[in-house]
Protein backbone atom coordinates (compact mmCIF):
# COMPACT_ATOMS: atom_id res chain seq x y z
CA UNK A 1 0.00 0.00 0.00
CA UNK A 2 2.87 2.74 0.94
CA UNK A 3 4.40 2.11 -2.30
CA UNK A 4 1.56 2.17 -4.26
CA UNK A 5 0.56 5.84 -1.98
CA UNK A 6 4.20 7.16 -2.87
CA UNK A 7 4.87 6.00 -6.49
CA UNK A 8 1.05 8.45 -6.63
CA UNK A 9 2.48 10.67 -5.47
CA UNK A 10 5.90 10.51 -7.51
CA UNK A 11 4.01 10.77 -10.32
CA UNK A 12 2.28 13.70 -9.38
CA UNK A 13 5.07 15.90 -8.45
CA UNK A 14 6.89 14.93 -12.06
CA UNK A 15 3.39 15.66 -13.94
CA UNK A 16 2.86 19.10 -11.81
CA UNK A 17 6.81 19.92 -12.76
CA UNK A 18 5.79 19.15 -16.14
CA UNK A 19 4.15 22.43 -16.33
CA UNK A 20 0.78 20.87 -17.38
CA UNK A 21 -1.08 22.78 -14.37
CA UNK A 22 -0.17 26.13 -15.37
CA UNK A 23 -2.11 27.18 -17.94
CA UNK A 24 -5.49 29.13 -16.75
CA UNK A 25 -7.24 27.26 -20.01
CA UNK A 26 -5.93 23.91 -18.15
CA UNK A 27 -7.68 24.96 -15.30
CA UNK A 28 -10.78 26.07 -16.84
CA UNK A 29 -11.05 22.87 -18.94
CA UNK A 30 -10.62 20.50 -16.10
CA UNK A 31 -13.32 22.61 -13.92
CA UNK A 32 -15.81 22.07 -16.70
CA UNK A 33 -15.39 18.84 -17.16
CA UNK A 34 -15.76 17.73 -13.28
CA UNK A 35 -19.06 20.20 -13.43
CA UNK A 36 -20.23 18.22 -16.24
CA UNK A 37 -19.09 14.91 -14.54
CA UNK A 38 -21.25 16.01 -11.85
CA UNK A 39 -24.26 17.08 -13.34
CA UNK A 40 -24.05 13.65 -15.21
CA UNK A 41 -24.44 11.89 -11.62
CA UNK A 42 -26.72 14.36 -9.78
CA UNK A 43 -28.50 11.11 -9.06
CA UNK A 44 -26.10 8.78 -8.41
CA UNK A 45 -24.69 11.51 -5.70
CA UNK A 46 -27.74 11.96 -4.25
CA UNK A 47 -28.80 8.05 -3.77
CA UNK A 48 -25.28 7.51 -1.77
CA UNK A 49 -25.97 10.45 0.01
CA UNK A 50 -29.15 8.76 1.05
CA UNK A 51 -27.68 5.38 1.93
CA UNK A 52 -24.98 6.89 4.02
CA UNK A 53 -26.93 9.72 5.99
CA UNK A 54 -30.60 9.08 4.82
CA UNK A 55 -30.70 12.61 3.30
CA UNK A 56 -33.70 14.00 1.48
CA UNK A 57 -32.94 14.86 -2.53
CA UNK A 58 -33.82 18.44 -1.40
CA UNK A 59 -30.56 18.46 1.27
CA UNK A 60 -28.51 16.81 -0.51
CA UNK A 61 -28.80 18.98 -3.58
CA UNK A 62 -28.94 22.05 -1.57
CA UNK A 63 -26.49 21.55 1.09
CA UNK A 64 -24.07 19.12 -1.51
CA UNK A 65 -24.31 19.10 -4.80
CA UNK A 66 -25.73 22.56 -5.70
CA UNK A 67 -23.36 23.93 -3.70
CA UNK A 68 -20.55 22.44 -5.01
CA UNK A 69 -22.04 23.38 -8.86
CA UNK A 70 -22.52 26.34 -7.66
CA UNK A 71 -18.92 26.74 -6.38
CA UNK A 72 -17.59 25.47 -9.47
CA UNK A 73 -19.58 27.75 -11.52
CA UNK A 74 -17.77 31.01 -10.01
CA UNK A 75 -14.73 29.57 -10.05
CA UNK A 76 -14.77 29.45 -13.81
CA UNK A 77 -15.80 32.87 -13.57
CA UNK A 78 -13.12 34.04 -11.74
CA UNK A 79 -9.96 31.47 -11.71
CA UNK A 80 -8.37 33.86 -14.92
CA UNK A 81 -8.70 37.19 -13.12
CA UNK A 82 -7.65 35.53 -9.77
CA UNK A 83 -4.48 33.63 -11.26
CA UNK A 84 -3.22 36.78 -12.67
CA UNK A 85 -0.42 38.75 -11.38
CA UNK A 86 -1.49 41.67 -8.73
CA UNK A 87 -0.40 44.76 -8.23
CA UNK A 88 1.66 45.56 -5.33
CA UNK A 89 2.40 49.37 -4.23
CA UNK A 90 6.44 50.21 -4.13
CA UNK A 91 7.45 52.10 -1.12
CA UNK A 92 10.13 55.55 -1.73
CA UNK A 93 12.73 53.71 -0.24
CA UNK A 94 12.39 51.49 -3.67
CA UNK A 95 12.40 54.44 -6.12
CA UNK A 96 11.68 53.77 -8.58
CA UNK A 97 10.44 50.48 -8.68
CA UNK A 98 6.85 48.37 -9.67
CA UNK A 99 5.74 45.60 -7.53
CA UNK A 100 3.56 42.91 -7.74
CA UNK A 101 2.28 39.83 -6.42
CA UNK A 102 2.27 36.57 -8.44
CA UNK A 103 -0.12 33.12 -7.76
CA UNK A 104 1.53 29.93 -7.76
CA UNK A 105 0.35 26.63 -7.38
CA UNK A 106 1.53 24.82 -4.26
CA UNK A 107 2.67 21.62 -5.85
CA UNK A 108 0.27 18.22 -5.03
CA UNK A 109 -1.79 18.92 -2.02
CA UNK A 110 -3.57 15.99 0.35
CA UNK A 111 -7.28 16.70 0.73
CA UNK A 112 -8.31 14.73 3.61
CA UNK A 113 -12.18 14.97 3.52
CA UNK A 114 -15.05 13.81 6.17
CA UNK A 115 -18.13 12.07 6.72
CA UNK A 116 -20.98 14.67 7.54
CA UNK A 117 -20.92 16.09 4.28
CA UNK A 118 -18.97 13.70 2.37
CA UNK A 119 -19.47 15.08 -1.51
CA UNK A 120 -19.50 19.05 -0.48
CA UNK A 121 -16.34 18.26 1.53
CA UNK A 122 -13.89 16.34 -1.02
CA UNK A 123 -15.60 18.74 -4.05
CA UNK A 124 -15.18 22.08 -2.64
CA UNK A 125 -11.14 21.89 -1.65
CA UNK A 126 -10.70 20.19 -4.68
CA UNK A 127 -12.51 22.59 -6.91
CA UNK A 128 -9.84 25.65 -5.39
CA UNK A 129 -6.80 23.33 -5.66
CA UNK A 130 -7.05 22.59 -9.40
CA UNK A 131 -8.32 26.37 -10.11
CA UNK A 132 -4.64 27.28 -8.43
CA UNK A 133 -3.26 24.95 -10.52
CA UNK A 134 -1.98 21.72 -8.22
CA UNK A 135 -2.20 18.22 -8.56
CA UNK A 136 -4.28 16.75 -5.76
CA UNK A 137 -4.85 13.29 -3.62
CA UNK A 138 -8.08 13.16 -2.28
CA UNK A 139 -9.46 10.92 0.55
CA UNK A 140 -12.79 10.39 1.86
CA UNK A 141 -14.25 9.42 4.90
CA UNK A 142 -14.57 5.48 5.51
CA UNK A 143 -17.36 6.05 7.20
CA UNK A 144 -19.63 7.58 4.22
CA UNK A 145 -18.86 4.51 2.20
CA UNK A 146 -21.18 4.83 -0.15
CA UNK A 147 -20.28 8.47 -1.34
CA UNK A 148 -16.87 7.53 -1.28
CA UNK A 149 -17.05 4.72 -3.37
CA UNK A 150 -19.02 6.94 -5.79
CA UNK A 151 -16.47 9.66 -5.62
CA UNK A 152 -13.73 7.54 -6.15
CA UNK A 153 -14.72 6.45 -9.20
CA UNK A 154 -16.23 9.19 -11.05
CA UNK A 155 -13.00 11.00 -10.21
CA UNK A 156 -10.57 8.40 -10.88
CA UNK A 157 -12.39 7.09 -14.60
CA UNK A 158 -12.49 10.52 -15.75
CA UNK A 159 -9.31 12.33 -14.49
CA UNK A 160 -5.56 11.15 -14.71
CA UNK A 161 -4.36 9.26 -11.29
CA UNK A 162 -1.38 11.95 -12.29
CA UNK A 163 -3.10 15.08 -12.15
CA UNK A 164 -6.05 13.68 -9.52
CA UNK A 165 -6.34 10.87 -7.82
CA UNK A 166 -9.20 9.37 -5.19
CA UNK A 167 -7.88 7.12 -2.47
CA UNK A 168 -10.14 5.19 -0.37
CA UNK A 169 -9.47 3.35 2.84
CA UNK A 170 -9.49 3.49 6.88
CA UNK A 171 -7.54 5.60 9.39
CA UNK A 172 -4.31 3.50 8.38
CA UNK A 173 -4.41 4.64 4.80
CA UNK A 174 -4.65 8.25 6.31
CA UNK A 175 -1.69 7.61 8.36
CA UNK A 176 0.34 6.45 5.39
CA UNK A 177 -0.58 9.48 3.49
CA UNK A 178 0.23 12.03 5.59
CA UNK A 179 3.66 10.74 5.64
CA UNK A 180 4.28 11.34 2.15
CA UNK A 181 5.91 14.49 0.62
CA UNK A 182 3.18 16.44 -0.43
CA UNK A 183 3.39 20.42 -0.86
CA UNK A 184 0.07 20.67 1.49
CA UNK A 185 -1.96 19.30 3.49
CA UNK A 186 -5.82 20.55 3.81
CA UNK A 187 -8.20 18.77 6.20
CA UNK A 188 -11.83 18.90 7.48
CA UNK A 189 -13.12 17.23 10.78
CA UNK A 190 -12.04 17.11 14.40
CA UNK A 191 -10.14 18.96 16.68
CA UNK A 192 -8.36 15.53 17.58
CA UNK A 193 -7.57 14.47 14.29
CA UNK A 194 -6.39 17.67 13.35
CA UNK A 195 -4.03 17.53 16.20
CA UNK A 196 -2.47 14.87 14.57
CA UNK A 197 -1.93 16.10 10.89
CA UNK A 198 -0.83 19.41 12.61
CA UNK A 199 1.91 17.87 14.27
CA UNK A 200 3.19 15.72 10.92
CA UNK A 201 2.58 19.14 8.83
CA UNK A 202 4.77 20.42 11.90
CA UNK A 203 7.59 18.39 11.35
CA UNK A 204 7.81 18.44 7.71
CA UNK A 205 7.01 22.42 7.45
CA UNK A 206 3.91 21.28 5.15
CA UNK A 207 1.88 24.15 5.11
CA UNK A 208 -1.72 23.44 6.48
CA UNK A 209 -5.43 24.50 6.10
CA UNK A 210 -7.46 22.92 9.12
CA UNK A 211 -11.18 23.14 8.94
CA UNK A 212 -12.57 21.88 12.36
CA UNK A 213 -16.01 22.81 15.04
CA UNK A 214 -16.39 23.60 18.22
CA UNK A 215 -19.47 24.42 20.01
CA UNK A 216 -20.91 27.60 17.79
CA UNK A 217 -23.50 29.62 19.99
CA UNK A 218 -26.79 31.50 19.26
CA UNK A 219 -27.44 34.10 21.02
CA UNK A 220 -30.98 35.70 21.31
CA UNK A 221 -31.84 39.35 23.23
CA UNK A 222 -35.21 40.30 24.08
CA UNK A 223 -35.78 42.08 20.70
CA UNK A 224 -35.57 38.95 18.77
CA UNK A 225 -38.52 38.33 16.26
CA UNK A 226 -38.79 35.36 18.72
CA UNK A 227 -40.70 33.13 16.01
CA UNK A 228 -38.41 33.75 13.10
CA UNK A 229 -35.17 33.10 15.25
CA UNK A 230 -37.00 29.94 16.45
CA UNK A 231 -37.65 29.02 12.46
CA UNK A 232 -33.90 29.76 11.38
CA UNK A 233 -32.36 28.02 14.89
CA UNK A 234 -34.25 24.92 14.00
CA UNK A 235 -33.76 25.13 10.45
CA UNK A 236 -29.49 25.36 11.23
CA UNK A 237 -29.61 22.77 13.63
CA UNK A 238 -31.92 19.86 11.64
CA UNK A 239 -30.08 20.04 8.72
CA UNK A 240 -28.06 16.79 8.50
CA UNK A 241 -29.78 15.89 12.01
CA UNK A 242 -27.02 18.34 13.06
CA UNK A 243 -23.96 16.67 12.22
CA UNK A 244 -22.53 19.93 11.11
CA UNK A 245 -19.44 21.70 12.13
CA UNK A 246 -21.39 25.29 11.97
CA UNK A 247 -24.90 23.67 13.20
CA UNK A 248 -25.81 25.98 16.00
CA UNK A 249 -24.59 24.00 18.91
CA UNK A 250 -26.51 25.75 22.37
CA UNK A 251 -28.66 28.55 22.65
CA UNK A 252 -28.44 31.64 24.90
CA UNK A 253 -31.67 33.56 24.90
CA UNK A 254 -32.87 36.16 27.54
CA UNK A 255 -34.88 34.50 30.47
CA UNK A 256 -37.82 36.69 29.86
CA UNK A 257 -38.62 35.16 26.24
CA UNK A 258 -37.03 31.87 26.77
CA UNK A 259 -40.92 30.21 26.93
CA UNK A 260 -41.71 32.57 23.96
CA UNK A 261 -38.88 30.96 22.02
CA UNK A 262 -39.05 27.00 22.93
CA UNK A 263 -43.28 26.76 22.18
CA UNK A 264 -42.02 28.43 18.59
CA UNK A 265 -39.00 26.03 18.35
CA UNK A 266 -41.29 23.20 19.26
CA UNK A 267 -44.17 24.35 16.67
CA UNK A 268 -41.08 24.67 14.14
CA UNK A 269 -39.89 20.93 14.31
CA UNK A 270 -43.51 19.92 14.37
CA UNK A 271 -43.74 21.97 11.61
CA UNK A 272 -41.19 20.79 9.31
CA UNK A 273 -41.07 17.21 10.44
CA UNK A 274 -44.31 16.43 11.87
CA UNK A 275 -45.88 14.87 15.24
CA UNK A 276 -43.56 12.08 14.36
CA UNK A 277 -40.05 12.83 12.92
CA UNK A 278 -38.94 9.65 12.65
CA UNK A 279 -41.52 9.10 9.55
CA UNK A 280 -39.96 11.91 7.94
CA UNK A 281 -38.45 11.44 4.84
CA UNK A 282 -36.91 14.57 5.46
CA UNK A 283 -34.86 14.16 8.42
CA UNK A 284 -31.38 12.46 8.22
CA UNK A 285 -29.90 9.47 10.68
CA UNK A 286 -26.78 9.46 12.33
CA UNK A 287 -23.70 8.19 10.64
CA UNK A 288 -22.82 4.95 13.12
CA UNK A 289 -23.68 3.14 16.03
CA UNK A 290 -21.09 4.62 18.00
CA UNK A 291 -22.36 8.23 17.45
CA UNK A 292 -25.50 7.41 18.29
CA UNK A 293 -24.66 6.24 21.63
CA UNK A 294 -22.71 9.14 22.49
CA UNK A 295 -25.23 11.47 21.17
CA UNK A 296 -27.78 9.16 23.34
CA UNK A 297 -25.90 9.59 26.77
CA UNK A 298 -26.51 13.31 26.31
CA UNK A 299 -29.77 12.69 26.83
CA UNK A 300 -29.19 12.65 30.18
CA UNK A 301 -27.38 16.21 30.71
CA UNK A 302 -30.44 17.88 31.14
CA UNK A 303 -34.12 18.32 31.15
CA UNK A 304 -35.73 17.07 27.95
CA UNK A 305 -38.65 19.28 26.92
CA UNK A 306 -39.34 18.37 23.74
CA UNK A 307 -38.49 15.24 21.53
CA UNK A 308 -35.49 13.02 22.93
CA UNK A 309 -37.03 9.91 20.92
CA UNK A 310 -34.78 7.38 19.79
CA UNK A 311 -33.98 4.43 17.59
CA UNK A 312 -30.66 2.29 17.15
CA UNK A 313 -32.05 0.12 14.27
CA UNK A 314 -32.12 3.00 12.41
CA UNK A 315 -29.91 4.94 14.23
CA UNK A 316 -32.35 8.12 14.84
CA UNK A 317 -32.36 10.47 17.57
CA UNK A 318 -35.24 13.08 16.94
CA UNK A 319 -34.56 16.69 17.14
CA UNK A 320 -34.27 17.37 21.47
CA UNK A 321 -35.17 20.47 23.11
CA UNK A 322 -32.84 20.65 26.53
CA UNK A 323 -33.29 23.17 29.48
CA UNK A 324 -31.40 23.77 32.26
CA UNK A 325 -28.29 21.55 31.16
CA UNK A 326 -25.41 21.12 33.38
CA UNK A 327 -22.60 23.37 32.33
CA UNK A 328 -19.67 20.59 33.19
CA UNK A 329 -21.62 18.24 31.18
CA UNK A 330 -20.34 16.81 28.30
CA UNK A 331 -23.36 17.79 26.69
CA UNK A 332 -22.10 21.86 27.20
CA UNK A 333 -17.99 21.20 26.91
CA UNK A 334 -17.85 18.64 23.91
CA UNK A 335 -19.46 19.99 20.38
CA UNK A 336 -22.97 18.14 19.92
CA UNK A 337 -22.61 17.24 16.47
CA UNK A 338 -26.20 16.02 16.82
CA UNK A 339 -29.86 17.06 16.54
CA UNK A 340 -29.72 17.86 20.64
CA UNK A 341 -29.91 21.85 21.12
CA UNK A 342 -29.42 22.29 24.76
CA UNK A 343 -30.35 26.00 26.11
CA UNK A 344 -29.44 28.72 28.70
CA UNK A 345 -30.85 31.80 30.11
CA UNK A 346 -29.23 35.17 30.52
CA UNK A 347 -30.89 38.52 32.16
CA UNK A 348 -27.54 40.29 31.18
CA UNK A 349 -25.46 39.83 27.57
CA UNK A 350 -22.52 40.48 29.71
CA UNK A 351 -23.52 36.82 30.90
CA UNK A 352 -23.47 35.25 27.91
CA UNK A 353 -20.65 36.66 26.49
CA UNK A 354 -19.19 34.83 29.68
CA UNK A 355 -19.98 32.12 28.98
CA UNK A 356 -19.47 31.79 25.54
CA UNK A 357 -15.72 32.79 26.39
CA UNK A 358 -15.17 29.93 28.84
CA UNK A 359 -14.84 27.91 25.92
CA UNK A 360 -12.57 27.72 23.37
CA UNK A 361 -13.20 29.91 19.75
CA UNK A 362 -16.21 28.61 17.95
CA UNK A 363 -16.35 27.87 14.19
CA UNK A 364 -19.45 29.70 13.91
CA UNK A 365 -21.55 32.58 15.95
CA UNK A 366 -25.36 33.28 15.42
CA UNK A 367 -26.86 36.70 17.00
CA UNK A 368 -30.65 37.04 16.91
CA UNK A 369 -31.11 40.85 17.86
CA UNK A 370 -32.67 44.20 16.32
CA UNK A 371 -30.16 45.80 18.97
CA UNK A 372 -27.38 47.35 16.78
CA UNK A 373 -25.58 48.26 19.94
CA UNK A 374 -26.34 44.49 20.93
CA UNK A 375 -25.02 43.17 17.73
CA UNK A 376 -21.99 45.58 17.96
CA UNK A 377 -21.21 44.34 21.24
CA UNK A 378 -21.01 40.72 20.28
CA UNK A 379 -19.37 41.43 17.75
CA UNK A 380 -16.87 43.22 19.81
CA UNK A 381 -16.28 40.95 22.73
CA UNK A 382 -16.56 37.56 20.65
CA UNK A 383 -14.27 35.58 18.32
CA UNK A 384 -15.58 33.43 15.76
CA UNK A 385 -14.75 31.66 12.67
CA UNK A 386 -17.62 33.19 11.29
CA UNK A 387 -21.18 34.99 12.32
CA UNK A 388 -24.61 35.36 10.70
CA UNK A 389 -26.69 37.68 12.32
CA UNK A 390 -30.39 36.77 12.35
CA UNK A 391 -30.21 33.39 10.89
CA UNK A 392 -27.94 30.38 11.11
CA UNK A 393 -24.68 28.68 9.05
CA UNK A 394 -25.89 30.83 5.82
CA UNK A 395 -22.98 33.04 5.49
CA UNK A 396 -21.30 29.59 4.57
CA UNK A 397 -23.26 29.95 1.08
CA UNK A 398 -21.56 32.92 0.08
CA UNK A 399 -18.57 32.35 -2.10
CA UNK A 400 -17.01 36.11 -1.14
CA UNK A 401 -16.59 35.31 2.21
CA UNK A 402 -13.43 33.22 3.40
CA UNK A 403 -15.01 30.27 5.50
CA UNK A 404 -12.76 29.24 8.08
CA UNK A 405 -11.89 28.62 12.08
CA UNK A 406 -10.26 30.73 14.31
CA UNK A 407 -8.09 29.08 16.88
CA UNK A 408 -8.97 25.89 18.10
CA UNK A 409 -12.09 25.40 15.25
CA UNK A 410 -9.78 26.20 12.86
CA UNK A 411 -6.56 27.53 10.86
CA UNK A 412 -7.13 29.44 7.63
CA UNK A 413 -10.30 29.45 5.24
CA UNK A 414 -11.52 28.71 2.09
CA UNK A 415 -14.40 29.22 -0.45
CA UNK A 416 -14.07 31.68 -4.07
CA UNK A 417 -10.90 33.61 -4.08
CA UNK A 418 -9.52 32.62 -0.33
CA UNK A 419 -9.73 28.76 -1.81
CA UNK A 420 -7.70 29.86 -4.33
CA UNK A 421 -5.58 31.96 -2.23
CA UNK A 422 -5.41 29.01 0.57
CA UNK A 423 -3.74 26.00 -2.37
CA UNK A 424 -1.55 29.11 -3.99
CA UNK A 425 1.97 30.59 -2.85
CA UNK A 426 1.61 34.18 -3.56
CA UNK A 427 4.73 35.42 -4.44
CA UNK A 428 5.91 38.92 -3.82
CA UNK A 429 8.27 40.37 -6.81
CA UNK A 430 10.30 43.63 -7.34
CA UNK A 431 11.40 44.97 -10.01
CA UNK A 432 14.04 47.80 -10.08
CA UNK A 433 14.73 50.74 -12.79
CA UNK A 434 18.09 50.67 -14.29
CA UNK A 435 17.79 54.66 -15.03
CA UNK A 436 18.70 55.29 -11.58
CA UNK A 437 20.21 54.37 -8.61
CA UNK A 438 20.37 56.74 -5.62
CA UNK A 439 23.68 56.16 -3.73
CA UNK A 440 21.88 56.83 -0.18
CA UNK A 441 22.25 52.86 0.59
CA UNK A 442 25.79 52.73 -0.37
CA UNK A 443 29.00 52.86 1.97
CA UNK A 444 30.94 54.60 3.45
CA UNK A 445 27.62 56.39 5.38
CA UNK A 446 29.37 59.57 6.88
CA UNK A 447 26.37 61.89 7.45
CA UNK A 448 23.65 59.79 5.85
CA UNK A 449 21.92 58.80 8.98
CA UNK A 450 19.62 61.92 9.60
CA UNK A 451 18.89 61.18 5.52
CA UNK A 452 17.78 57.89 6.15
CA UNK A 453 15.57 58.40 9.25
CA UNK A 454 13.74 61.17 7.04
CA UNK A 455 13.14 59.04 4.16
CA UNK A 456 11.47 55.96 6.49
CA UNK A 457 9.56 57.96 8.38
């Protein structure tokens, strides 16, 4: 297996120094051909989708595959203007000069992709590494088997195992990758894993792109439109039975409308999924038994108030409405990655803003507020990955913002131009005038000092 990983990537690195990456129209060719490769299998996709996770066509189309169309669709917008060279301005100590800054592909980058979301995930890193022009390994989640299977091969029949190749396999194969000389590393899922390719990326100054979690809060003030927030909360936090990593993971919400907003969270789920959500067709399972049983030992972290119905046969655990849960729980320190939405009272933001900062930098923050000083405020005092104010996870749908972690969710971002940015070395180039060179610089010095400390003012 390691030989067969390393001669891969062997003959990656000799078809990437080949040049054959550079050109933009490369690029752009190979982009419209995976779209097209894609909209062949729309169906295919969205059947393994459904074995995997039990998603609806509607989710996985709008949370997968249109995404990822939709990704590749501005990217062959934009990959020419982005790959050009950009303007840099000289400083007087340079005169005269022009400066600029020039994109370069990294080299053959490891895309190390998870389960939750198993197409969007391997597509959408993908998609920005061949825009920058790399080669690129790609491995899926084990545990999504079906997907990856799927990916595997509609990647691997269509594209050279030179330019792009699909590997498939358990946590070993991973392990064997990462010790291969790739030019970078990007991976999505846990904090612990991440750890790990860290620490290899570390040691072989790989440069790194970690997309993790954490436990992303909503906050809600007392001038919340109590019934929309309730709408959007439930909306963020069903989707994918809430095995996101920007699913809104506990909820904050002033004590005086906190009965105001649970009766509209509980006529939401009713509302989208029925008296009984296990008969929906639109409500997703968890990925394996030993989620599930994790996710069901939260159960008992707090009071259940609304659903908290479960099923190992089909591994289902119902969207759960949880008051009053214990703050050293593992239901309040751990991320959730579940369809369990556990929530607090405040009387004071200062309180939740507390709290909130007990814990380590979330991927995501939601504020639900007509309060501009409110909003400001959070803003302000909190650091986040990312924030949508007055809804949930949908500023990860907009291509012009960089979608990333800060601290422990995450190091650097992705998504349009800060993809493309992330799998490119932009390099920083000078170029001097031969017409003239001022002799300031030059020895012997003598009485250039009080020169020099006017010029760099």
């Amino acid at each position: 297996m390691t030989t067969t990983l390393a001669e891969t990537v062997v003959r990656q690195k000799k078809y990437f120094e080949s040049g054959a990456t550079l050109p933009i129209s490369f690029r752009i060719e190979q982009l419209k051909k995976l779209r097209e490769i894609i909209r062949q299998n729309e169906n295919r996709i969205a059947e393994a989708l459904h074995s995997d996770l039990h998603k609806s066509a509607f989710e996985s189309y709008a949370t997968e595959t249109g995404l990822v169309l939709k990704e590749l669709n501005h990217f062959i917008r934009q990959t020419r203007r982005w790959a050009n060279s950009r303007k840099a301005k000289s400083t007087i100590e340079a005169f005269p000069s022009c400066s600029y800054i020039i994109p370069e592909p990294r080299g053959v980058c490891l895309i190390i992709a998870p389960w939750n979301y198993p197409f969007q995930l391997c597509m959408a890193p993908l998609i920005a590494a061949m825009a920058a022009g790399n080669c690129a390994v790609v491995k899926p989640s084990e545990l999504s088997t079906n997907t990856a299977v799927l990916i595997e091969e509609i990647i691997n029949r269509n594209f050279s195992p030179d330019f792009i190749r699909v590997i498939n396999g358990d946590t070993q194969t991973t392990s064997e990758l990462l010790q291969q000389p790739f030019d970078m590393f990007f991976f999505t899922g846990s904090p612990r894993v991440g750890k790990i390719v860290m620490q290899v990326a570390a040691e072989k100054l790989i440069p790194v792109v970690l997309e993790l979690g954490g436990k992303s809060p909503v906050v809600v003030d007392e001038s919340a439109n109590v019934e929309l927030a309730a709408r959007r909360i439930i909306w963020g936090k069903s989707i994918n039975a809430g095995q996101t990593c920007i699913a809104p993971d506990y909820v904050l919400v002033h004590k005086s409308i906190e009965k105001e907003l649970i009766a509209a969270m509980k006529f939401s789920i009713t509302d989208f999924f029925g008296t009984d959500q296990q008969k929906s067709h639109d409500f997703a399972r968890i990925i394996h038994p030993g989620h599930f049983h994790r996710l069901k030992e939260m159960l008992n972290d707090g009071n259940v108030v609304f659903g908290g119905e479960v099923s190992i046969e089909e591994r289902f655990i119902g969207l759960t409405l949880i008051t009053q849960p214990r703050l050293e729980s593992v239901l309040m320190q751990e991320e959730i990655f579940g369809p369990l939405l556990p929530i607090v009272t405040f009387e004071h933001l200062d309180e939740a803003i507390k709290l909130i900062r007990s814990k380590s930098k979330p991927l995501a923050l939601y504020i639900f507020s007509k309060r501009k000083k409110v909003i400001h405020k959070l803003l302000q005092s909190l650091s986040a990955g990312g924030v949508t104010i007055n809804d949930t996870m949908m500023h990860f749908t907009n291509s012009a913002l960089p979608f990333g972690g800060a601290g422990f969710s995450g190091i650097g971002s992705y998504h349009g131009k800060a993809g493309f940015d992330a799998f490119s070395h932009l390099k920083p180039v000078m170029k001097r005038a031969l017409w003239l060179d001022i002799p300031l610089r030059y020895p012997p010095f003598g009485n250039k000092l009080r020169w020099i400390k006017k010029l760099m003012r």
